[in-house]
N, C-alpha and C. Protein backbone atom coordinates (compact mmCIF):
# COMPACT_ATOMS: atom_id res chain seq x y z
N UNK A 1 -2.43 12.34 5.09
CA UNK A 1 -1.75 11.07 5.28
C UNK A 1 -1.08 10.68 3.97
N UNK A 2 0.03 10.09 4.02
CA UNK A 2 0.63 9.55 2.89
C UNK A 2 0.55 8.50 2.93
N UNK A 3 0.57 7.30 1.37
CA UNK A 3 0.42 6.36 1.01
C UNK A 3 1.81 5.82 0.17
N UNK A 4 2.16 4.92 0.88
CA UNK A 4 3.24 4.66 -0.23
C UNK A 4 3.36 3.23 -0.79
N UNK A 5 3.57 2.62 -1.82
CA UNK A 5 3.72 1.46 -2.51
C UNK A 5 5.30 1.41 -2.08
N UNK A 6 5.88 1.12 -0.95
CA UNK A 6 7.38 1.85 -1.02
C UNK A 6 8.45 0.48 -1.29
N UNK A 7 7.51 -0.44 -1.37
CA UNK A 7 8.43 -1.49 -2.17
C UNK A 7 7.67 -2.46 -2.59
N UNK A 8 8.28 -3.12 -4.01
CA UNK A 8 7.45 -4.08 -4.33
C UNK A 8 8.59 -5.23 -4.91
N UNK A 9 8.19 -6.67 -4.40
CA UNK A 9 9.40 -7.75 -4.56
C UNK A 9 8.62 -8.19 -5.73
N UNK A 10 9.16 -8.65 -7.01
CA UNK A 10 8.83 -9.34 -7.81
C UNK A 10 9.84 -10.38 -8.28
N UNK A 11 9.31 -11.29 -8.87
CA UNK A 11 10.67 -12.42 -9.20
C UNK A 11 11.11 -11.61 -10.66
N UNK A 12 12.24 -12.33 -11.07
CA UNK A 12 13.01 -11.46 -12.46
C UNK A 12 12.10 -12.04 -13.62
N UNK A 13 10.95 -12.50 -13.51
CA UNK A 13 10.31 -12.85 -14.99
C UNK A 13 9.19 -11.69 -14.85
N UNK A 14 9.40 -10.78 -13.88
CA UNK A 14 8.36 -9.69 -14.18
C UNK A 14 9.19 -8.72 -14.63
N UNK A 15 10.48 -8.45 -15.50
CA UNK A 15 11.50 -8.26 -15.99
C UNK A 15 10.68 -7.90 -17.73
N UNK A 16 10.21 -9.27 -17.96
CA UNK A 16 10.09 -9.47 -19.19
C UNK A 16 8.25 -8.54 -19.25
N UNK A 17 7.66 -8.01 -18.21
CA UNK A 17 6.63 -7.78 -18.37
C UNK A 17 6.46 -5.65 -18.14
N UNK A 18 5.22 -5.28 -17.88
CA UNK A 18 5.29 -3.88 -17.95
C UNK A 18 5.05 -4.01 -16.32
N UNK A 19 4.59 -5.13 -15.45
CA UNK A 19 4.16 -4.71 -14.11
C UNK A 19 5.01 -3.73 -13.26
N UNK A 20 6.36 -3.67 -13.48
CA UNK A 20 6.76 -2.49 -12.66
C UNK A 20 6.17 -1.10 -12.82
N UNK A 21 6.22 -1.06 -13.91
CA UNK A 21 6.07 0.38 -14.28
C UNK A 21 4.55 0.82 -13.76
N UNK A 22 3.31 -0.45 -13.88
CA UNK A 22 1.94 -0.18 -13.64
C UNK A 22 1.95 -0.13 -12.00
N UNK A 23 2.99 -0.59 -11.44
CA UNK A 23 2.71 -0.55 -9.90
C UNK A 23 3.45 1.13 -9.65
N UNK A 24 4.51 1.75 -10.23
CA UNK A 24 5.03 2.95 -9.97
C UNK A 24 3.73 4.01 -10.61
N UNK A 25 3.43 3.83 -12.08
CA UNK A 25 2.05 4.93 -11.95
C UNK A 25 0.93 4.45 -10.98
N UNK A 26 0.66 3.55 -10.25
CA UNK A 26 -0.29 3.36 -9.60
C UNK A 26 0.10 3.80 -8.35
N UNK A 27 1.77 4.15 -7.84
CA UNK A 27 2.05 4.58 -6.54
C UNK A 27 1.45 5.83 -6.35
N UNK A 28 2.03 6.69 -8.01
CA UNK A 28 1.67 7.85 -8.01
C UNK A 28 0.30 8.46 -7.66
N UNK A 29 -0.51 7.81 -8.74
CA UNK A 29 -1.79 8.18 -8.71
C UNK A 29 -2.47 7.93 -6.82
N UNK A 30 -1.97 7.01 -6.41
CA UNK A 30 -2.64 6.85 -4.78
C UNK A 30 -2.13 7.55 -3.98
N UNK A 31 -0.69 8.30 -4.28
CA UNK A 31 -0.01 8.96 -2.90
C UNK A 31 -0.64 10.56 -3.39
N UNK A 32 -1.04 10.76 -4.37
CA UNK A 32 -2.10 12.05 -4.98
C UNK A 32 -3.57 11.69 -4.07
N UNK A 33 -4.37 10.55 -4.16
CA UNK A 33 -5.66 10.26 -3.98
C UNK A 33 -5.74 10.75 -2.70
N UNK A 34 -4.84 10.31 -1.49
CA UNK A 34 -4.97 9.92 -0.05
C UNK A 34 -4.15 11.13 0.34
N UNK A 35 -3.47 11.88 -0.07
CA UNK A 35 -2.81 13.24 0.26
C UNK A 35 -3.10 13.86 1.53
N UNK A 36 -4.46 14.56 1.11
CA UNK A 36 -4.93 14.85 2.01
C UNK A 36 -6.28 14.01 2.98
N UNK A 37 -5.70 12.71 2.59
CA UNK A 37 -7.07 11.90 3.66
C UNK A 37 -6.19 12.05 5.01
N UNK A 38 -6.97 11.53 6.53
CA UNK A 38 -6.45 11.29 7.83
C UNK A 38 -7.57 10.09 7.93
N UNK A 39 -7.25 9.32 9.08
CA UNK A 39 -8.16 8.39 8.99
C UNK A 39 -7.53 7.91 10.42
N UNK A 40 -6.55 8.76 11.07
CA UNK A 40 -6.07 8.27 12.84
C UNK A 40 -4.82 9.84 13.02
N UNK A 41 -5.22 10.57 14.22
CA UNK A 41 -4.32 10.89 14.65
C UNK A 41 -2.90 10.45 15.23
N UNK A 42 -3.10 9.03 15.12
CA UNK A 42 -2.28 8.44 15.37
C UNK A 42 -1.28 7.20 13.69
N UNK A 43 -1.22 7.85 13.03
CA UNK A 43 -1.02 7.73 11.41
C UNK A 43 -0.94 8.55 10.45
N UNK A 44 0.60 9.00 10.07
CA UNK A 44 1.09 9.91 9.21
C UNK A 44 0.85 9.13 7.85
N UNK A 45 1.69 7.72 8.00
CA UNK A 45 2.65 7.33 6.73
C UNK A 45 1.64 5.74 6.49
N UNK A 46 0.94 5.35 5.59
CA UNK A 46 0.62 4.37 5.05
C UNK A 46 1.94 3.66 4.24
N UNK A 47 2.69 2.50 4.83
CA UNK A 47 3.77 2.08 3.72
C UNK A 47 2.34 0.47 3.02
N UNK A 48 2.67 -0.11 2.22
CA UNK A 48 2.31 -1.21 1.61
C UNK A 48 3.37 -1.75 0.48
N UNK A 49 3.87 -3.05 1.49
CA UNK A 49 4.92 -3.57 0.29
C UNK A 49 4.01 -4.40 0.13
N UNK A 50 4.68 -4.60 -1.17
CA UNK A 50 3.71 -5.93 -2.59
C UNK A 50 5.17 -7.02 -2.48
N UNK A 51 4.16 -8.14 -2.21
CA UNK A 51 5.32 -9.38 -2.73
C UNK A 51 4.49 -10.15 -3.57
N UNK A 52 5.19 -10.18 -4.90
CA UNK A 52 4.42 -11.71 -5.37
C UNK A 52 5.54 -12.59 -6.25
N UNK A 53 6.43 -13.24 -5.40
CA UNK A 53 6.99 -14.03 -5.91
C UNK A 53 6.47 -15.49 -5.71
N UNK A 54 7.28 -16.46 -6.70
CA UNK A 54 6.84 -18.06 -6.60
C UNK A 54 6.82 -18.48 -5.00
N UNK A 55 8.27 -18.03 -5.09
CA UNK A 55 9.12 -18.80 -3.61
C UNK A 55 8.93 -18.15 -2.88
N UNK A 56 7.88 -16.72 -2.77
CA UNK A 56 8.26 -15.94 -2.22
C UNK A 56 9.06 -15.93 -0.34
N UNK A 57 9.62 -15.13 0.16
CA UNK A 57 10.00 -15.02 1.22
C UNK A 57 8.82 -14.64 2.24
N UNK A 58 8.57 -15.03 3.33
CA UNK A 58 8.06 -14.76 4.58
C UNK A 58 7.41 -13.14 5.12
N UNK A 59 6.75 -12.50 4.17
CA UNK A 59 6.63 -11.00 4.82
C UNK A 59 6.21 -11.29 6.43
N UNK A 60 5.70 -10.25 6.84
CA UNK A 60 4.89 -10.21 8.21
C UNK A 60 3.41 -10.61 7.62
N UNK A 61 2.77 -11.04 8.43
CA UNK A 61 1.30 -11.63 8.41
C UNK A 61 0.43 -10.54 8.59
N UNK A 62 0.77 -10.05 9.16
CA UNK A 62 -0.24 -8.56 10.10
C UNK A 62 0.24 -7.18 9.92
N UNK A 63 -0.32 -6.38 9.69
CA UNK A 63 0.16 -5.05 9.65
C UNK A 63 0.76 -4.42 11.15
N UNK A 64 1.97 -3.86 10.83
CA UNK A 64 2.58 -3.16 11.60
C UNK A 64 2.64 -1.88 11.94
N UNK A 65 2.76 -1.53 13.12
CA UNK A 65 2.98 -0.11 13.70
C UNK A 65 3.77 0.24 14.35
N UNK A 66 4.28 1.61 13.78
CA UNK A 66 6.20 2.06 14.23
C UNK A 66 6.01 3.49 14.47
N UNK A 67 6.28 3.65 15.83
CA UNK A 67 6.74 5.34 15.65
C UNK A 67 7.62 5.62 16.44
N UNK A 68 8.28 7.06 15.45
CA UNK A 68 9.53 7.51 15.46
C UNK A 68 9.65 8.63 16.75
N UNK A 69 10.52 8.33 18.16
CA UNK A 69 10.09 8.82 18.82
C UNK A 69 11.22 9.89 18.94
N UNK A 70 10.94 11.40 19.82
CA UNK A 70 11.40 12.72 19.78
C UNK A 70 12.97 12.25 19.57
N UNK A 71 13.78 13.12 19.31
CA UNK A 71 15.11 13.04 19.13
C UNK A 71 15.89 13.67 19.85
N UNK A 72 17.05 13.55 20.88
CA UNK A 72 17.35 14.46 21.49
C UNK A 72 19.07 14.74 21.02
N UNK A 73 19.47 15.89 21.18
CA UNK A 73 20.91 16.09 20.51
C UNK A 73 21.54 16.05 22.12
N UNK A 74 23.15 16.01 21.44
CA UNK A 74 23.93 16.12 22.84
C UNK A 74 23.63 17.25 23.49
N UNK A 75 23.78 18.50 22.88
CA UNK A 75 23.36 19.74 24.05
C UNK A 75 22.22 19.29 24.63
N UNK A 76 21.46 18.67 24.31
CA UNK A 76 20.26 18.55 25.39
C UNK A 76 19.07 19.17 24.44
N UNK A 77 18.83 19.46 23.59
CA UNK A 77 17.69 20.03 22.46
C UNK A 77 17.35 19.26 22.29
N UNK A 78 15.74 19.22 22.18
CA UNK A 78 14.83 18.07 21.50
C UNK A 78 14.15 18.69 20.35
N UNK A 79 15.04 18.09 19.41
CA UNK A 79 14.07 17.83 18.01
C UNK A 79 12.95 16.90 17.50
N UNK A 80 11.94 17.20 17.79
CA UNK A 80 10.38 15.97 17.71
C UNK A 80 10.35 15.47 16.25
N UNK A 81 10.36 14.17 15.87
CA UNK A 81 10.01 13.96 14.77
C UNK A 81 9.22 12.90 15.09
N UNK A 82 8.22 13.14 14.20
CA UNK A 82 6.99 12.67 14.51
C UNK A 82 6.44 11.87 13.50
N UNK A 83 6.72 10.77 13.26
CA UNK A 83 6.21 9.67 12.38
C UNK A 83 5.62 9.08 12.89
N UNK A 84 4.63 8.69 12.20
CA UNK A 84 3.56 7.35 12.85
C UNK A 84 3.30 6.42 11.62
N UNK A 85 3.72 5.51 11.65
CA UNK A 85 3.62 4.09 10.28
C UNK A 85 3.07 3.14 10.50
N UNK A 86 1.93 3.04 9.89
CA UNK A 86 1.49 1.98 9.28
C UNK A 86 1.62 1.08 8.33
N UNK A 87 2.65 0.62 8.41
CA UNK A 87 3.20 -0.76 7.38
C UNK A 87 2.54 -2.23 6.87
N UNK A 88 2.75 -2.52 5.97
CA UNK A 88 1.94 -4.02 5.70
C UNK A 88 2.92 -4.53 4.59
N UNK A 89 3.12 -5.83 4.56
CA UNK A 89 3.76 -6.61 3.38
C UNK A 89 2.42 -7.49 3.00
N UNK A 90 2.13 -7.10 1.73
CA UNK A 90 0.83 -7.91 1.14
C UNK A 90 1.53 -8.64 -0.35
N UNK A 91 1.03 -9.98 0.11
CA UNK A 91 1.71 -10.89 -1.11
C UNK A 91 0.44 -11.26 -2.06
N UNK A 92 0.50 -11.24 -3.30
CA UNK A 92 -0.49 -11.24 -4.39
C UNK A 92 -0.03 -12.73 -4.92
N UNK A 93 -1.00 -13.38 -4.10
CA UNK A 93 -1.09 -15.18 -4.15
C UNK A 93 -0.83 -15.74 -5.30
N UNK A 94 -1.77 -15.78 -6.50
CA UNK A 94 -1.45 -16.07 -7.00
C UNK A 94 -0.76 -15.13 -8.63
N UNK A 95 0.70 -15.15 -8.19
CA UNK A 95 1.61 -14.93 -9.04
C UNK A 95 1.46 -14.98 -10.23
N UNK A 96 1.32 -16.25 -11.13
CA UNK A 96 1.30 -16.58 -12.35
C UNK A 96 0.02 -16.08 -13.28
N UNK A 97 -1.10 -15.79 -12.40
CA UNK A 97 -1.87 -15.11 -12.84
C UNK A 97 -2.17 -13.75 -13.13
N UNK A 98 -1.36 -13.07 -12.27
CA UNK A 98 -0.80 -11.48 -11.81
C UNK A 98 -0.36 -11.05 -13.64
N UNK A 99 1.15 -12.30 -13.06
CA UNK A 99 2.49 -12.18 -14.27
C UNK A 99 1.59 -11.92 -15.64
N UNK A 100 0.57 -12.95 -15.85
CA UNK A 100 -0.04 -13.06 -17.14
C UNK A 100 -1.38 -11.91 -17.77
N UNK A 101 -1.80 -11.07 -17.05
CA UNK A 101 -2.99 -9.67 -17.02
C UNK A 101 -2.04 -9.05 -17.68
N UNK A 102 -3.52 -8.09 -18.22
CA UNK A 102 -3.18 -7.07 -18.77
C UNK A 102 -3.26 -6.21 -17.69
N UNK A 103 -2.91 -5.30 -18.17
CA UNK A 103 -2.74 -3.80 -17.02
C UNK A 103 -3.82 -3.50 -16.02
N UNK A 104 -5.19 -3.82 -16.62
CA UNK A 104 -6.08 -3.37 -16.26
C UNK A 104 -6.87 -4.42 -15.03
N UNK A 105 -7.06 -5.61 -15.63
CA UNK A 105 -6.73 -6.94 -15.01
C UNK A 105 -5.83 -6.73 -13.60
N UNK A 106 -4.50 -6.15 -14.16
CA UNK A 106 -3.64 -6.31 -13.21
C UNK A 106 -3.92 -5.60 -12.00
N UNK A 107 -4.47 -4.25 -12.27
CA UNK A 107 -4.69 -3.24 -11.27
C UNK A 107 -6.23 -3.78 -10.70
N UNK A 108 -6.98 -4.62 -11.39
CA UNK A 108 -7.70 -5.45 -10.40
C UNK A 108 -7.57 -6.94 -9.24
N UNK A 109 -6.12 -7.41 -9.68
CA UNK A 109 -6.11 -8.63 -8.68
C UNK A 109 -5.21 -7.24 -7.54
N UNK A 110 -4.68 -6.53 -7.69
CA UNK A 110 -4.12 -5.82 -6.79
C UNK A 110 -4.99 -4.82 -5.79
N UNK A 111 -5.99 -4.59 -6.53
CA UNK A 111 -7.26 -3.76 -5.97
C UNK A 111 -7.22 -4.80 -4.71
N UNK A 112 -8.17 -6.28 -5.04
CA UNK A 112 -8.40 -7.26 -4.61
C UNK A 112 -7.60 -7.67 -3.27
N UNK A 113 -6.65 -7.40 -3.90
CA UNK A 113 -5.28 -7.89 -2.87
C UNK A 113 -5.07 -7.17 -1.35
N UNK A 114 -5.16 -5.97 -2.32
CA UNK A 114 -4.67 -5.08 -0.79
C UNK A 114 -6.27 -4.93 0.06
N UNK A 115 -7.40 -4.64 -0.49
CA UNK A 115 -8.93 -4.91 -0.03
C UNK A 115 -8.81 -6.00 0.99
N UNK A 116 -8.72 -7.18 0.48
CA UNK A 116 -8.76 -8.06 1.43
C UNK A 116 -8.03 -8.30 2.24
N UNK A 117 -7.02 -7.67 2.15
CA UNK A 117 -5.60 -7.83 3.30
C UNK A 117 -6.20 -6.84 4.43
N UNK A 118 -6.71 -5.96 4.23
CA UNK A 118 -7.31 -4.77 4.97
C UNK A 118 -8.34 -5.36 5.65
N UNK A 119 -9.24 -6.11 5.01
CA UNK A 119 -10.35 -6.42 5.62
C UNK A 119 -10.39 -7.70 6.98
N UNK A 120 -9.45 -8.40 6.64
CA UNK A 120 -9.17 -9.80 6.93
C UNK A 120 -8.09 -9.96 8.68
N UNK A 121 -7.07 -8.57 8.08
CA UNK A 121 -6.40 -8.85 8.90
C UNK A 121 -6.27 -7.24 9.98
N UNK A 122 -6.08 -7.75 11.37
CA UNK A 122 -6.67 -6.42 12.24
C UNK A 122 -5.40 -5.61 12.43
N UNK A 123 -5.85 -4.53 12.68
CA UNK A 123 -4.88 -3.90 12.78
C UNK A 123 -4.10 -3.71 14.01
N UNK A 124 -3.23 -3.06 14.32
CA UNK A 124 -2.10 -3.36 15.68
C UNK A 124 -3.14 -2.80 16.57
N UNK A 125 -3.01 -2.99 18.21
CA UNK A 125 -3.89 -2.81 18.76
C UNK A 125 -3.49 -1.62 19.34
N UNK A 126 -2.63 -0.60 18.98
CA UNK A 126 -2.10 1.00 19.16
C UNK A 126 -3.41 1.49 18.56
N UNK A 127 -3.80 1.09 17.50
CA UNK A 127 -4.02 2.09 16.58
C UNK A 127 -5.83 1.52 16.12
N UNK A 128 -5.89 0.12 16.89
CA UNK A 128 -7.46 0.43 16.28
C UNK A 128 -8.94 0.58 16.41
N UNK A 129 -8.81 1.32 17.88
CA UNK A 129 -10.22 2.13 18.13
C UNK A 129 -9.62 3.63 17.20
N UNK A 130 -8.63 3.79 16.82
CA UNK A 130 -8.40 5.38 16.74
C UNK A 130 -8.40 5.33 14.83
N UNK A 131 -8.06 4.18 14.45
CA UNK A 131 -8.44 4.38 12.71
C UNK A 131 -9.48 3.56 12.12
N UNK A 132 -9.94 4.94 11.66
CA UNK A 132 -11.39 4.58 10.65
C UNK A 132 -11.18 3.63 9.38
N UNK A 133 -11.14 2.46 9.91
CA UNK A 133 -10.72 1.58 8.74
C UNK A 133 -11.67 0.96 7.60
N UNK A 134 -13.30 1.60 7.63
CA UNK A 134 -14.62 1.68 7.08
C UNK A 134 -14.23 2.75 6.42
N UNK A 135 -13.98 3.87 6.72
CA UNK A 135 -13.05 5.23 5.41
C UNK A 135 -12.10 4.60 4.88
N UNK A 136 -11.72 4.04 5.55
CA UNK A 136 -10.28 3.79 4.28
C UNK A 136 -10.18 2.61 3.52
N UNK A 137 -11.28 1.67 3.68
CA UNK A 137 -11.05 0.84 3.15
C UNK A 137 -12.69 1.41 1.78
N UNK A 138 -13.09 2.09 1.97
CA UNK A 138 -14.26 3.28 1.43
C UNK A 138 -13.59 3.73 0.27
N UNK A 139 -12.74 4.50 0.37
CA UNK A 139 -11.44 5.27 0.35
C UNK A 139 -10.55 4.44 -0.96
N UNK A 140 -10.15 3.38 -0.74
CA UNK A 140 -9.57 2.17 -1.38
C UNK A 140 -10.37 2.16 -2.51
N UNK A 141 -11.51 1.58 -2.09
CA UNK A 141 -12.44 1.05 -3.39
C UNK A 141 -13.00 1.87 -4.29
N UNK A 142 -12.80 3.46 -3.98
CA UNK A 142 -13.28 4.42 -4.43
C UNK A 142 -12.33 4.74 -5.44
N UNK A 143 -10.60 4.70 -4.66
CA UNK A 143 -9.95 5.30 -5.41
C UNK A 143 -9.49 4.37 -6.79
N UNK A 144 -9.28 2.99 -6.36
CA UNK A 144 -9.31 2.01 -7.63
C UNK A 144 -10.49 2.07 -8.77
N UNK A 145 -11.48 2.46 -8.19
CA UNK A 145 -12.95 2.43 -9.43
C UNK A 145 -12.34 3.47 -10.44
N UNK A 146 -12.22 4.48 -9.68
CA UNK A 146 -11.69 5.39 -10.87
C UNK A 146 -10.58 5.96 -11.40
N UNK A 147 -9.32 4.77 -10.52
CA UNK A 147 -8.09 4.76 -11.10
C UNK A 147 -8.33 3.68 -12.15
N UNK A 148 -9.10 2.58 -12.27
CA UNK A 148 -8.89 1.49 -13.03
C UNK A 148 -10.27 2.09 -14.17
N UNK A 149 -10.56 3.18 -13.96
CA UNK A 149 -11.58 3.54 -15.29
C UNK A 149 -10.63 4.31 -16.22
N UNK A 150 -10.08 5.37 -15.22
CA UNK A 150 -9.16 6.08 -16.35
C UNK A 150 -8.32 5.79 -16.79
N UNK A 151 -7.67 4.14 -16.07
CA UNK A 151 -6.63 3.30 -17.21
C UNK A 151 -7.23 2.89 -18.55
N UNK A 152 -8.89 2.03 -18.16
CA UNK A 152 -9.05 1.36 -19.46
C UNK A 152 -9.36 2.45 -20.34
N UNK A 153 -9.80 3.99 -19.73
CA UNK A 153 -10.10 5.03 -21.40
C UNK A 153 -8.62 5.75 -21.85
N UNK A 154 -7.82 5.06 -20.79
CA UNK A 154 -6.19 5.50 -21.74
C UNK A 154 -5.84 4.48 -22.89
N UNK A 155 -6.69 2.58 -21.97
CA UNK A 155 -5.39 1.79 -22.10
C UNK A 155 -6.20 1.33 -23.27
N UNK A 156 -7.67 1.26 -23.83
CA UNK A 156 -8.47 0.70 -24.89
C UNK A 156 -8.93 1.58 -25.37
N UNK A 157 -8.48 2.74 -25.92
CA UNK A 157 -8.88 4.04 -27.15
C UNK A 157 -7.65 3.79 -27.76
């Protein structure tokens, strides 16, 4: 399964800060972690957009589910492409506190963030007798413990 951070809205005073860059090595390091996890035959693609603006705009409330169904050409050939997405827009409340962490800090209100968005809110009803959302939310907390250990023995030596 893939994991993607595949967008993240920030207002332009996170401009003046390093958070982009800690949310792109943190894409990295998770779309490595979950590679080879499955957690639904019915779920290729984990997306998770991050919003944390003031004003921010309206994401969706609930996680979404999209799939991409067979393709057929004019001769009449069917090319199957087979996506299955699991999408979420998760907004990191409070902003000003985000803006102001250090890295490490930071990769904990975001731990936090996406944890409880997972926990709180259900998933589409396609998909949730069929995903193990006790693995993956397992999975989550596992992979932050020791993504946010091997930041602080990069980020405080």
């Amino acid at each position: 399964m893939d994991i993607v951070i595949g967008d993240f809205q920030f207002g332009i005073e996170f401009n003046k800060t390093t958070k982009r860059e800690e949310i792109v090595r943190l894409q990295a390091s998770m779309e490595e972690f979950f590679a080879k996890k499955n957690y639904s035959p019915m779920v290729e693609f984990v997306t998770i957009k991050l919003f944390c603006l003031p004003f921010c705009f309206k994401p969706h409330k609930r996680p979404m589910y999209y799939e991409v169904l067979p393709l057929k050409l004019l001769s009449g050939e069917i090319i199957e492409y087979r996506h299955l997405y699991l999408c979420t827009d998760i907004t990191i409340e409070n902003a000003e506190e985000y803006l102001n962490s250090n890295e490490v800090d930071g990769y904990r209100i975001v731990e936090k963030t996406i944890i409880d968005y997972f926990q709180n809110n259900p998933l589409p009803v396609k998909i949730r007798k069929s995903f193990n959302l006790n693995a993956f939310l397992d999975d989550l907390k596992t992979f932050f413990d020791e993504f946010i250990k091997t930041r602080e023995n990069t980020v405080y030596k």
